[in-house]
N, C-alpha and C. Protein backbone atom coordinates (compact mmCIF):
# COMPACT_ATOMS: atom_id res chain seq x y z
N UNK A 1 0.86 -1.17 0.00
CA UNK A 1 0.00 0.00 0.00
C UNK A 1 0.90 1.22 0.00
N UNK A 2 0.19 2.43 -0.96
CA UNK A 2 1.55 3.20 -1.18
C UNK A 2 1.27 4.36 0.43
N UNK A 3 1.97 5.05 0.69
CA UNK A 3 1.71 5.99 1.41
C UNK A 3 0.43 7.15 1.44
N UNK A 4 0.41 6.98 -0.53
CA UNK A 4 -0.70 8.23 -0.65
C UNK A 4 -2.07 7.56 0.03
N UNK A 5 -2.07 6.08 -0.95
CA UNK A 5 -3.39 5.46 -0.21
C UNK A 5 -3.75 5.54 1.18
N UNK A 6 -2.20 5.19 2.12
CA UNK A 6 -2.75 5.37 3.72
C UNK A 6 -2.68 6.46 3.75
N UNK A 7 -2.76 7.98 3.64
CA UNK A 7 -2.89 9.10 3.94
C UNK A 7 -4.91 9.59 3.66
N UNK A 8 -4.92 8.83 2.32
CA UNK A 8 -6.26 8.97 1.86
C UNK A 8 -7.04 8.15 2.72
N UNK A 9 -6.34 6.78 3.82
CA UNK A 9 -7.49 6.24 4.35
C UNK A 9 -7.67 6.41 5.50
N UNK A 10 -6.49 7.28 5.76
CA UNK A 10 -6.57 8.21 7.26
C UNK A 10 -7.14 9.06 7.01
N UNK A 11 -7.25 10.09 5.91
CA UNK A 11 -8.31 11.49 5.88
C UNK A 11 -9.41 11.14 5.82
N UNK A 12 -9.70 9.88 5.56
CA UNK A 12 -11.57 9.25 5.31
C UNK A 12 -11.94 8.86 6.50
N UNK A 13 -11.13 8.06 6.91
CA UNK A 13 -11.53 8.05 8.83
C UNK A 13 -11.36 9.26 9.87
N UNK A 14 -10.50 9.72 9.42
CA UNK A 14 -10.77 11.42 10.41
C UNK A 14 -11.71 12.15 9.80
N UNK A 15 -12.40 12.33 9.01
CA UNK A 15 -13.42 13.08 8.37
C UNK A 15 -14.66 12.46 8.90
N UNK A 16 -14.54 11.04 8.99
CA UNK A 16 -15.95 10.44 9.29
C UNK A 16 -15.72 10.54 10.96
N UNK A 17 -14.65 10.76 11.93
CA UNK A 17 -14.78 10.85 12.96
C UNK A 17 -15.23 12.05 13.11
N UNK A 18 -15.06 13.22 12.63
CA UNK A 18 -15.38 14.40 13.12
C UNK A 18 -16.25 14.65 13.16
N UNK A 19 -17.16 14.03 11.34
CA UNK A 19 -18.56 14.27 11.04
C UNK A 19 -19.18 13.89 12.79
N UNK A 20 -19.31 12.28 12.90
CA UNK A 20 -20.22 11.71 13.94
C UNK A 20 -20.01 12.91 15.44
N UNK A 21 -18.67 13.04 15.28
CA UNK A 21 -18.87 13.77 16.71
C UNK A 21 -19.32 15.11 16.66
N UNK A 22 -19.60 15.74 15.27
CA UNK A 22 -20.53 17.23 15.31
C UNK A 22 -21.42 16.48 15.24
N UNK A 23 -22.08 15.58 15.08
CA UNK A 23 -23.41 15.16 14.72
C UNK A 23 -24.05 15.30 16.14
N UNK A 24 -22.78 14.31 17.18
CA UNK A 24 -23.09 14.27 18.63
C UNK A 24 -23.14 15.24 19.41
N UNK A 25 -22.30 16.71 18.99
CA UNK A 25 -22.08 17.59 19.33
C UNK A 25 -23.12 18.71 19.34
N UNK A 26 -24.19 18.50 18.54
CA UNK A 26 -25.42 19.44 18.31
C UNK A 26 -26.51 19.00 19.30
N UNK A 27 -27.10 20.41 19.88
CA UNK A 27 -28.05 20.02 21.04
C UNK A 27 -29.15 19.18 20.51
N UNK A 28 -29.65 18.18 21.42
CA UNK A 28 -30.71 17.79 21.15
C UNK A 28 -31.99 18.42 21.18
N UNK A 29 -32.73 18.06 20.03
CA UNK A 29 -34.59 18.70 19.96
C UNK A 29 -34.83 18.83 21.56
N UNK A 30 -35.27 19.80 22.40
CA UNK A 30 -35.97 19.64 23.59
C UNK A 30 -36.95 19.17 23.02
N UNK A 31 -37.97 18.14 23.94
CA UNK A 31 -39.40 18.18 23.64
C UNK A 31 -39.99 18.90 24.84
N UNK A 32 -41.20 19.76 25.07
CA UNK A 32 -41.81 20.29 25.51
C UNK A 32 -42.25 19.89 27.14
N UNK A 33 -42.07 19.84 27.87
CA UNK A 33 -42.59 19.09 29.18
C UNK A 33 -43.88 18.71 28.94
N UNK A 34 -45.07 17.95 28.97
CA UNK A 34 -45.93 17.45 29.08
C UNK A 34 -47.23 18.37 30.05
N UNK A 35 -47.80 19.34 29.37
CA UNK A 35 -48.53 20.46 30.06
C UNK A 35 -49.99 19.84 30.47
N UNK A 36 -49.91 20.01 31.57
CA UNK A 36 -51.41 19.33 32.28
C UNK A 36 -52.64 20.14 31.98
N UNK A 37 -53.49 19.27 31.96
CA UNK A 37 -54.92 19.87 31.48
C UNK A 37 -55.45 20.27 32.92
N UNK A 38 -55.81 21.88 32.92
CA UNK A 38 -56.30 21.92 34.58
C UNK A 38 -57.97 22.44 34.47
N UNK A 39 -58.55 21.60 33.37
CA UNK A 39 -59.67 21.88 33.25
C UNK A 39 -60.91 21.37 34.72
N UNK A 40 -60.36 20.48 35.45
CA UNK A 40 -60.95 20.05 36.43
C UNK A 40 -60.25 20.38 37.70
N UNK A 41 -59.73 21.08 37.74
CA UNK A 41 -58.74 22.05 38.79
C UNK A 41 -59.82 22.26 39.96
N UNK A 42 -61.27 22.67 39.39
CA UNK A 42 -61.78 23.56 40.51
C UNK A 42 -63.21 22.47 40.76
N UNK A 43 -63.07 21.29 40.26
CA UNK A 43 -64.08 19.86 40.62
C UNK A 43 -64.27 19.85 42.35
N UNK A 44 -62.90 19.86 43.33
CA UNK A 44 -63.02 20.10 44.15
C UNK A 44 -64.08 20.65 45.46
N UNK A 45 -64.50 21.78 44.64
CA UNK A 45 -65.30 22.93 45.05
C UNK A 45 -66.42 23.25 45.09
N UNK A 46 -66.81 22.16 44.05
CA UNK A 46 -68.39 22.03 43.74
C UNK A 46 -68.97 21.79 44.91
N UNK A 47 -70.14 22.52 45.24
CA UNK A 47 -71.18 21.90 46.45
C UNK A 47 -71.17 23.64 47.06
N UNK A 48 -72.21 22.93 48.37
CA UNK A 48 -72.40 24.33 49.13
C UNK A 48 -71.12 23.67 50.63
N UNK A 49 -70.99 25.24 50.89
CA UNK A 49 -69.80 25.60 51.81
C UNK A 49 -70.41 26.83 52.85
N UNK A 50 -69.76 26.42 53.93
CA UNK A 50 -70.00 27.74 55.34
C UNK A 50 -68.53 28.28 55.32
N UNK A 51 -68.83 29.61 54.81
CA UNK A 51 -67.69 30.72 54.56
C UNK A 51 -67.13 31.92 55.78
N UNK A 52 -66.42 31.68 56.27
CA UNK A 52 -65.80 32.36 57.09
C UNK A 52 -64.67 33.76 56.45
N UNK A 53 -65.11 34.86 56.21
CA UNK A 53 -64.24 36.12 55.62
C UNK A 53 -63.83 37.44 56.47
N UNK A 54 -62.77 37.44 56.33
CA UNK A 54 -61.86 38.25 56.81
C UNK A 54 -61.22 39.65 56.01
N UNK A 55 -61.94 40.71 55.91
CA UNK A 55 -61.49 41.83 54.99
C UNK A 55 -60.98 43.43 55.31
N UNK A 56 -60.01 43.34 55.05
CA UNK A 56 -59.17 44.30 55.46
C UNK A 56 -60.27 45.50 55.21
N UNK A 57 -60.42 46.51 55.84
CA UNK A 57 -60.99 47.76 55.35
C UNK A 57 -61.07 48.58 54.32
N UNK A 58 -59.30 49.35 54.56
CA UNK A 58 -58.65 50.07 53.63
C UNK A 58 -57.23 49.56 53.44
N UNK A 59 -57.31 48.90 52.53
CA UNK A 59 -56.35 48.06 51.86
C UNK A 59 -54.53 48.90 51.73
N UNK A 60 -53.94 48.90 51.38
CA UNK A 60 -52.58 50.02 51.20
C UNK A 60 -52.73 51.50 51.57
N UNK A 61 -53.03 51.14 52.87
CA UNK A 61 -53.27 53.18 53.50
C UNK A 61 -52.56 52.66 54.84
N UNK A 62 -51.90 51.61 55.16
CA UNK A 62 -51.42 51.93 56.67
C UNK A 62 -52.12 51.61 57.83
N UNK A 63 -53.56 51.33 57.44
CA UNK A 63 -54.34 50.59 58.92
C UNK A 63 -54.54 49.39 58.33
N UNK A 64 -54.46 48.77 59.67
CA UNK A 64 -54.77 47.67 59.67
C UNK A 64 -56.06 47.04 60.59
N UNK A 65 -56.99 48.09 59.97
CA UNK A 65 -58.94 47.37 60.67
C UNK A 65 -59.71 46.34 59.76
N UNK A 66 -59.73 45.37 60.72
CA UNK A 66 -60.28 44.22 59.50
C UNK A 66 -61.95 44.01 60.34
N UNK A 67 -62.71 43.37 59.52
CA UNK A 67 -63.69 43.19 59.56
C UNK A 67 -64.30 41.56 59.04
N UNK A 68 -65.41 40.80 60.36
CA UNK A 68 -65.74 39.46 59.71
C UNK A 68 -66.95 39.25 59.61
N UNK A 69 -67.12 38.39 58.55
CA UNK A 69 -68.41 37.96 58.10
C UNK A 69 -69.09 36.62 58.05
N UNK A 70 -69.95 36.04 58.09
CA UNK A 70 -69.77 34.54 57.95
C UNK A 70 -71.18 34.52 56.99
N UNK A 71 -71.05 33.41 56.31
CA UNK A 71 -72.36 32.82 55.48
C UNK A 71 -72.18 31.59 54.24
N UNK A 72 -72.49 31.82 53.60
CA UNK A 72 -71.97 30.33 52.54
C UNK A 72 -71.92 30.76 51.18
N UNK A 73 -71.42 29.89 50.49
CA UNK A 73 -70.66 29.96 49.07
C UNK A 73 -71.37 28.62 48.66
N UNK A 74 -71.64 28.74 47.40
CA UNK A 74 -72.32 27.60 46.33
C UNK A 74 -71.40 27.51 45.08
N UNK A 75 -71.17 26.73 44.93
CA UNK A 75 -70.44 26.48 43.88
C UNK A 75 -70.77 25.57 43.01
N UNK A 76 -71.29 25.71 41.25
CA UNK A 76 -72.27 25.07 40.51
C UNK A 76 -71.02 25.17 39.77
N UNK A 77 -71.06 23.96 38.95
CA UNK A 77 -70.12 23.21 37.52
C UNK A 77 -70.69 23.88 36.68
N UNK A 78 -70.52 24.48 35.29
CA UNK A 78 -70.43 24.24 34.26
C UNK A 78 -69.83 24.60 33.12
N UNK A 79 -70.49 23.66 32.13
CA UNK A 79 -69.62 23.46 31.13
C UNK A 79 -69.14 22.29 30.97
N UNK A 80 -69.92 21.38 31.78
CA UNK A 80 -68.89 19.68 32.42
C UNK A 80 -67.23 20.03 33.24
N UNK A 81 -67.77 21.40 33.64
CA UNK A 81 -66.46 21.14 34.76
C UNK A 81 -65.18 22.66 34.39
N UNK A 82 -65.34 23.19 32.87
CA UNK A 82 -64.52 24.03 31.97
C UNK A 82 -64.81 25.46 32.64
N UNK A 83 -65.98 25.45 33.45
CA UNK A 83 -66.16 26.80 33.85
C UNK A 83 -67.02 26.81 35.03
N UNK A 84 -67.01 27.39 36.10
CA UNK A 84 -68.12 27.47 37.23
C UNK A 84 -68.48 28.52 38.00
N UNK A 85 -69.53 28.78 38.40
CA UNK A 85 -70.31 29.57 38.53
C UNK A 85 -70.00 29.98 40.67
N UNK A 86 -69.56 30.49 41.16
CA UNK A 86 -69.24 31.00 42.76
C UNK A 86 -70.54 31.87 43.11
N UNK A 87 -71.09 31.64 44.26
CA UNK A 87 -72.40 32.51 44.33
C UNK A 87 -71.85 32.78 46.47
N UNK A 88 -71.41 33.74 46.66
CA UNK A 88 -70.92 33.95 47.90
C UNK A 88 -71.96 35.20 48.70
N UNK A 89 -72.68 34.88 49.54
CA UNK A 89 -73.66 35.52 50.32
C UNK A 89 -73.27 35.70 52.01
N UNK A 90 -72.38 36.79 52.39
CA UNK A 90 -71.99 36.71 53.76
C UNK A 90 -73.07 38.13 54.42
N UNK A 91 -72.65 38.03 55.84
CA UNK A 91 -73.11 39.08 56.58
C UNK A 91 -72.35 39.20 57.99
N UNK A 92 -72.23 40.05 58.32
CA UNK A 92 -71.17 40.91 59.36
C UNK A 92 -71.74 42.45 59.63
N UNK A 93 -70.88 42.78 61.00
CA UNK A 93 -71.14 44.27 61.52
C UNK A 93 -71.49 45.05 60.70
N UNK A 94 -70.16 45.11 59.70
CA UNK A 94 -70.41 46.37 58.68
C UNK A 94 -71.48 45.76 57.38
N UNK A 95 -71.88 44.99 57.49
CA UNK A 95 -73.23 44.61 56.65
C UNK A 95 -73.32 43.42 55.71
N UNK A 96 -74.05 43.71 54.61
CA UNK A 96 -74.34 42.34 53.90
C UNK A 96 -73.57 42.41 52.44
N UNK A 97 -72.81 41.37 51.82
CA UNK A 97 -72.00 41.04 50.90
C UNK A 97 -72.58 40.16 49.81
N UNK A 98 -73.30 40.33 48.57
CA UNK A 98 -73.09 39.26 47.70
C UNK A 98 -72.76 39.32 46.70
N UNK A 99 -71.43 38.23 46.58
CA UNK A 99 -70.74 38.30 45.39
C UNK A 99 -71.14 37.26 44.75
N UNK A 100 -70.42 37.12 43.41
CA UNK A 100 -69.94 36.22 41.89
C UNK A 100 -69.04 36.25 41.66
N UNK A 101 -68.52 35.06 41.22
CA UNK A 101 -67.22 34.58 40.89
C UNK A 101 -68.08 33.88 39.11
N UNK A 102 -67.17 34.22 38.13
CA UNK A 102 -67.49 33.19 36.91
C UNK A 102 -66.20 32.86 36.75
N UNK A 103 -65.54 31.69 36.62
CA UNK A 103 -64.47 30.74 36.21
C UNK A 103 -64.16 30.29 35.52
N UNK A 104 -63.47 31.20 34.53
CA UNK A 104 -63.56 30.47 32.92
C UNK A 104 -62.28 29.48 32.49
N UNK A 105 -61.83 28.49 32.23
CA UNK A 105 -60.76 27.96 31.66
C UNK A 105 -60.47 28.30 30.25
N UNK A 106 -58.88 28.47 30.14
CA UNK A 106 -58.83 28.74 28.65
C UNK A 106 -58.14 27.45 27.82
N UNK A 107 -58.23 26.81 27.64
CA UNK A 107 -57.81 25.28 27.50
C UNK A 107 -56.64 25.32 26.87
N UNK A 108 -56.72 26.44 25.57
CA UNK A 108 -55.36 26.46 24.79
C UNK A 108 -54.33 27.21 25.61
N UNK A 109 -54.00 27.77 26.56
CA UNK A 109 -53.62 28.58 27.53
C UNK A 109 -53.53 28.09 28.92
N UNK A 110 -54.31 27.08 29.32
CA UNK A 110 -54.20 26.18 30.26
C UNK A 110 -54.22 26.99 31.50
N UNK A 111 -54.83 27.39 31.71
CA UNK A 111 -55.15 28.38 32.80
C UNK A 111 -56.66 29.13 32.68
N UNK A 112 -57.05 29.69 34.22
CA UNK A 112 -58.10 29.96 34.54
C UNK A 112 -58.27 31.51 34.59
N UNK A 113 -59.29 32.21 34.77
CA UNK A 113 -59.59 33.36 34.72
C UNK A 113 -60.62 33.56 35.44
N UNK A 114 -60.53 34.31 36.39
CA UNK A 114 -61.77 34.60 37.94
C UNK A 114 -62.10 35.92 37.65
N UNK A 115 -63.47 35.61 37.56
CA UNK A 115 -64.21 37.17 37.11
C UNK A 115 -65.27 37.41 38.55
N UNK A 116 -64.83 38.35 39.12
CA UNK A 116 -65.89 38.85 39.79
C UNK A 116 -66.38 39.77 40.13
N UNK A 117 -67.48 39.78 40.44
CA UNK A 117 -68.70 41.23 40.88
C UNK A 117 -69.22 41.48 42.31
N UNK A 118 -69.86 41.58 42.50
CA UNK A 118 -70.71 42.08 43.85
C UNK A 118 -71.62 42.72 43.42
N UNK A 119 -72.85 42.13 43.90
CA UNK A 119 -74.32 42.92 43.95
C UNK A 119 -74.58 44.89 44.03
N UNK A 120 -73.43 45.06 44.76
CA UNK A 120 -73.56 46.52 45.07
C UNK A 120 -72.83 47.19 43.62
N UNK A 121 -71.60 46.93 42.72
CA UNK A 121 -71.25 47.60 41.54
C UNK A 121 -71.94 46.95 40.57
N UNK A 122 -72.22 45.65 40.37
CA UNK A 122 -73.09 45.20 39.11
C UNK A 122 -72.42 45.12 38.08
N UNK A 123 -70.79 45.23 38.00
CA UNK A 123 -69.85 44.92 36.85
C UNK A 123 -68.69 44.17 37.27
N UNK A 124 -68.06 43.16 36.61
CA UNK A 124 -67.27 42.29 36.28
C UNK A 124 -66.17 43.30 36.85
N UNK A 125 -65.61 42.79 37.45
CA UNK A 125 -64.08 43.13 37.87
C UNK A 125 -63.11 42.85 36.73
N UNK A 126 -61.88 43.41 37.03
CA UNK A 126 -60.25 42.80 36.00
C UNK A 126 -60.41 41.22 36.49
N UNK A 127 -60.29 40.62 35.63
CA UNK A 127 -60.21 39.20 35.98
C UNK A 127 -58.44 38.85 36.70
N UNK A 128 -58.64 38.31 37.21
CA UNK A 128 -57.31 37.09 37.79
C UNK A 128 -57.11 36.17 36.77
N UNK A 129 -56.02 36.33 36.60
CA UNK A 129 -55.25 34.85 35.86
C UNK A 129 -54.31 33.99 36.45
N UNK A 130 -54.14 32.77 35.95
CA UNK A 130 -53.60 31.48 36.85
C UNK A 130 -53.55 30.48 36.63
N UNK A 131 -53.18 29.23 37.48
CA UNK A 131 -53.78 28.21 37.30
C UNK A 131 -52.99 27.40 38.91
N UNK A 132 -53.26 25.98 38.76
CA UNK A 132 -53.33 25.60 39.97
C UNK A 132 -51.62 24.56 39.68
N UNK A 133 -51.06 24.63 40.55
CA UNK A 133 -49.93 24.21 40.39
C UNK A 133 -49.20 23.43 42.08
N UNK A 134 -49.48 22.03 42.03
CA UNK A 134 -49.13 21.62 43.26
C UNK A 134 -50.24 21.30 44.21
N UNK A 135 -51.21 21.69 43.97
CA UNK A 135 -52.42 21.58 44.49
C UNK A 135 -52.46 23.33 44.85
N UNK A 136 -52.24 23.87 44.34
CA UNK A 136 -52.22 25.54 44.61
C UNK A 136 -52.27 26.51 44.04
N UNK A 137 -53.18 27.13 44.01
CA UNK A 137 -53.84 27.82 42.61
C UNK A 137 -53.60 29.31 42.93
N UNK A 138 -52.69 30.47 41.75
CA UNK A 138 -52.50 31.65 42.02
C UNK A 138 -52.90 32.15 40.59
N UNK A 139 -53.46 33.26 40.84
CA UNK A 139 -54.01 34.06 40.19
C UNK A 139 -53.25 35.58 40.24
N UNK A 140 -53.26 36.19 39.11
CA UNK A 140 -53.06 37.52 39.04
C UNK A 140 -53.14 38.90 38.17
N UNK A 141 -53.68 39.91 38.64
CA UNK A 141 -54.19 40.94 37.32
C UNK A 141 -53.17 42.35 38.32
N UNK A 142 -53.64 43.42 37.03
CA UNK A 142 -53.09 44.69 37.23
C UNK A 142 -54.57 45.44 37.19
N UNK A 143 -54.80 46.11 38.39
CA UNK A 143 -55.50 46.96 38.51
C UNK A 143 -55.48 48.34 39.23
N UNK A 144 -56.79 49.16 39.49
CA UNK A 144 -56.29 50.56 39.87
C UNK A 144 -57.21 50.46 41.24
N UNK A 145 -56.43 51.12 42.55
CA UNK A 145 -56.94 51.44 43.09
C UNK A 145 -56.69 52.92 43.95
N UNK A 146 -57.95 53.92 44.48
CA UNK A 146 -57.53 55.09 44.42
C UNK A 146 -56.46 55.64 43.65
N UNK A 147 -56.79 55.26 42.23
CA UNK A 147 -56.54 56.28 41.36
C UNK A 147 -54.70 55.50 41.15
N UNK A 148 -54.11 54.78 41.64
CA UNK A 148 -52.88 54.15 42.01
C UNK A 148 -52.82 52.91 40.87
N UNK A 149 -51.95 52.25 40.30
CA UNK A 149 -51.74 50.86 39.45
C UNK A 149 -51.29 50.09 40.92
N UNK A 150 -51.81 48.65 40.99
CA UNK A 150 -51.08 48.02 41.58
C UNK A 150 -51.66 46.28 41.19
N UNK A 151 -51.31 45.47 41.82
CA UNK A 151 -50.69 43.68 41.43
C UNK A 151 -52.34 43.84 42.51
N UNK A 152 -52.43 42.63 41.71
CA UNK A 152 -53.56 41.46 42.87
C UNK A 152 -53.48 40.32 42.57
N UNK A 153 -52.77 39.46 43.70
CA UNK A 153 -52.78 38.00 43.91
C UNK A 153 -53.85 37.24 44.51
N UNK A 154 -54.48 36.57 44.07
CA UNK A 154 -55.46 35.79 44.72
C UNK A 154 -55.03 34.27 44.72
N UNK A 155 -55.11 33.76 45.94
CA UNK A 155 -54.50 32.18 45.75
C UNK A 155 -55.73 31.41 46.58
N UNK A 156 -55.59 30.06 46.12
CA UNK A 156 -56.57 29.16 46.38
C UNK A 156 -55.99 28.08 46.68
N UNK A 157 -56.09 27.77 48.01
CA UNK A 157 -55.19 26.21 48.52
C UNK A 157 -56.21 25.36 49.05
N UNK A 158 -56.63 24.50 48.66
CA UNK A 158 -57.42 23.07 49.51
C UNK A 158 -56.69 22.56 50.58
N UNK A 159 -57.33 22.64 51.77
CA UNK A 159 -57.02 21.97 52.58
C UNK A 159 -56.67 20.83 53.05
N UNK A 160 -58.20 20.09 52.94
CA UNK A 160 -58.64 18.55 52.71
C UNK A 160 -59.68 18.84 51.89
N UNK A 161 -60.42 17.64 51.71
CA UNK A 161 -61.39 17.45 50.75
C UNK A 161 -62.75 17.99 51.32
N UNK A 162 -62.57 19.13 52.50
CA UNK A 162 -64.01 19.72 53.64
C UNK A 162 -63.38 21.01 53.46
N UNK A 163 -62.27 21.48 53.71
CA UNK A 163 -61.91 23.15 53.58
C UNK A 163 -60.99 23.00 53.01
N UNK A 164 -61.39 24.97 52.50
CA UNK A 164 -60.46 25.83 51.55
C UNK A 164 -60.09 27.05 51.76
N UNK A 165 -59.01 27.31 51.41
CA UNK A 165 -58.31 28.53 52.09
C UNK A 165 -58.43 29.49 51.00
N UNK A 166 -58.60 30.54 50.87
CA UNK A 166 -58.53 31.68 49.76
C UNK A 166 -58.04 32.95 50.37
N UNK A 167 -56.49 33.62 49.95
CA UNK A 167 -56.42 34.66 50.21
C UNK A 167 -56.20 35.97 48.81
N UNK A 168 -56.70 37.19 49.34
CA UNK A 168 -55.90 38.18 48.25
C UNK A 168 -54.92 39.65 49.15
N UNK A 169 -54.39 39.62 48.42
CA UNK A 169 -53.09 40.61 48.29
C UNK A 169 -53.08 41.58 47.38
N UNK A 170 -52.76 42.87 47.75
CA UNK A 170 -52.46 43.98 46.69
C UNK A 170 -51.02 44.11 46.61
N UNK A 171 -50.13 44.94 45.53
CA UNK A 171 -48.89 45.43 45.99
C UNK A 171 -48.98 46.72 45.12
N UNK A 172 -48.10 47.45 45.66
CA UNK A 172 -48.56 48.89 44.80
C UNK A 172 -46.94 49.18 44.50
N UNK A 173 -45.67 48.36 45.18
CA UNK A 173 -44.13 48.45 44.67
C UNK A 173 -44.33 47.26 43.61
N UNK A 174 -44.78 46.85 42.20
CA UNK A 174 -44.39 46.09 41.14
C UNK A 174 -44.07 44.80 41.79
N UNK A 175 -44.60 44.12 42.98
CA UNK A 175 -44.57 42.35 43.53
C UNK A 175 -43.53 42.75 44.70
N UNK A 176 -42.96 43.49 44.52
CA UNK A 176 -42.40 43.06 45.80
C UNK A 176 -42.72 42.88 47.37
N UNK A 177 -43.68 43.72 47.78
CA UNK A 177 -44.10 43.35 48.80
C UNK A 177 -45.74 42.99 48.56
N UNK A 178 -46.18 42.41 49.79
CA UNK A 178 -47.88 41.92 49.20
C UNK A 178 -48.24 42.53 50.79
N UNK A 179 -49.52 43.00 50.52
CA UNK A 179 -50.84 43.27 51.63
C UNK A 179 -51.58 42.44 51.91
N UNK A 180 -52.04 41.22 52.63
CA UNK A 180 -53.46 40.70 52.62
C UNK A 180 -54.36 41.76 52.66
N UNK A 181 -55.62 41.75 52.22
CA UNK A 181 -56.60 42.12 52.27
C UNK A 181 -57.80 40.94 52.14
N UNK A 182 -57.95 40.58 52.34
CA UNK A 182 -59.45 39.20 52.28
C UNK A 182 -58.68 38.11 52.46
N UNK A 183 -59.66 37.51 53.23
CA UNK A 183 -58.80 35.67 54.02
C UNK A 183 -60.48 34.78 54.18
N UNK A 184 -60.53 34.27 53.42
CA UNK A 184 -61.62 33.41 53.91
C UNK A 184 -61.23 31.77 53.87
N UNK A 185 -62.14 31.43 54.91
CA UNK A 185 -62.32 29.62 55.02
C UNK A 185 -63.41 29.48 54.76
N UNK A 186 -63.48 28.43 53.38
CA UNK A 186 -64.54 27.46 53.90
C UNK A 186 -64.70 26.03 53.77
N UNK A 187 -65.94 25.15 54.56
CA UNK A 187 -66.07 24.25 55.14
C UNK A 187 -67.22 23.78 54.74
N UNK A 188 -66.83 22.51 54.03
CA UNK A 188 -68.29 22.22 53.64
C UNK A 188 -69.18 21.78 53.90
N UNK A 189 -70.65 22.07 53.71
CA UNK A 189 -72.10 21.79 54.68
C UNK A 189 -71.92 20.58 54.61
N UNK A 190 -72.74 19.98 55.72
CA UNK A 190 -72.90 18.61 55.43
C UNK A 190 -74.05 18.21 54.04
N UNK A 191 -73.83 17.50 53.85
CA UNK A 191 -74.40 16.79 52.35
C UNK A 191 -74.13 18.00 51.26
N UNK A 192 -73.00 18.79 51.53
CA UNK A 192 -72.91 19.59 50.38
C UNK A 192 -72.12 19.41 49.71
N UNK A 193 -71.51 18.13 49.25
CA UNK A 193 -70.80 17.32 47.95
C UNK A 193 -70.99 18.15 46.77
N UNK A 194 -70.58 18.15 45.76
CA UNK A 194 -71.24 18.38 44.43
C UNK A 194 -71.62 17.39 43.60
C-alpha cells in the first residue's frame, strides 16, 4: 500500500470521525414538558360551603382594621367542569356582601380566569389569571386602586377534601411586597358534595 493510499485512508476516517462527533455535538430537539390539562382544577369545590371572611378595610393606606363575616358559598359546575359559577352571600357588623365569581378555563392557555362582581357595583371586575400548580392555585391581574396601578394575587389552597383557604393581596411596589386584604375559610355543609 503506497503511502498516498494510507494518507487517503486516514483522511476518510478522520473526516468520518469528526462528522459523527458534530453530529453528537449538536443540542438535542428539547421536547416540551408534558402540560397538564387543569380543566378540572376547581371539581373540588363544587357543592355548598359555610364561609368564614376576613377583609381588610382600607387596603394600602397603613391601617390595619379588619372586619368578619360569615355565610356560605355555592359552587355550581359548568360546562362539564370548563367553567363554574361562585355565588358567595356573607353578613357581618359592617353589613351584607353578595358576590360572583365566573371561572372560565382557557384550555389552549391552560389556565383559569376569575371574574368577579358584587351585587352593590353590578360589573365584572379585572379578571385574575392562573392556574393551579401543586395543588395551589395563584391568580393575578393589574389593577387601579384610588386612582394608584397596583398587582392582585389571589390564591386558592385546599385543605382537605371539607376546607379551603382563599387569600388576596395587593402590591402597589411592582410584587415586591404583598398586603393581605381578604382571608376566607370554607367548610363544607354537610351533604354539600357536588
Amino acid at each position: 500500500m503506497s503511502s498516498r493510499t494510507c494518507l487517503l485512508i486516514l483522511l476518510v476516517a478522520t473526516s468520518s470521525c469528526v462528522v459523527a462527533n458534530a453530529k453528537c455535538a449538536q443540542p438535542a430537539t428539547l421536547q416540551p414538558a408534558a402540560t397538564r390539562d387543569g380543566q378540572h382544577d376547581f371539581d373540588f369545590q363544587i357543592g355548598s360551603w359555610k364561609t368564614h371572611l376576613q377583609r381588610r378595610l382600607h387596603p394600602l393606606t397603613g391601617t390595619n382594621e379588619w372586619v368578619e363575616y360569615d355565610g356560605t358559598t355555592i359552587v355550581r359546575k359548568v360546562w362539564g367542569g370548563k367553567s363554574n359559577l361562585v355565588e358567595l352571600e356573607v353578613d357581618g357588623k359592617p353589613g351584607h356582601i353578595e358576590g360572583a365569581s365566573w371561572r372560565l378555563y382557557n384550555a389552549e392557555a391552560r389556565q383559569w380566569s376569575l371574574n368577579f362582581s358584587n351585587s352593590a357595583s353590578g360589573t365584572l371586575s379585572t379578571p385574575t389569571i392562573g392556574q393551579f400548580t401543586n395543588g395551589r392555585g395563584e391568580f393575578y391581574s393589574q389593577e387601579s386602586l384610588n386612582g394608584r396601578s397596583i398587582l392582585v394575587r389571589f390564591v386558592i389552597e385546599p385543605q382537605d377534601a371539607d376546607t379551603c383557604h382563599f387569600e388576596q393581596a395587593f402590591s402597589d411596589d411592582g410584587g415586591k411586597t404583598w398586603e393581605t386584604n381578604w382571608i376566607a375559610t370554607d367548610t363544607r355543609l354537610p351533604g354539600g358534595a357536588g
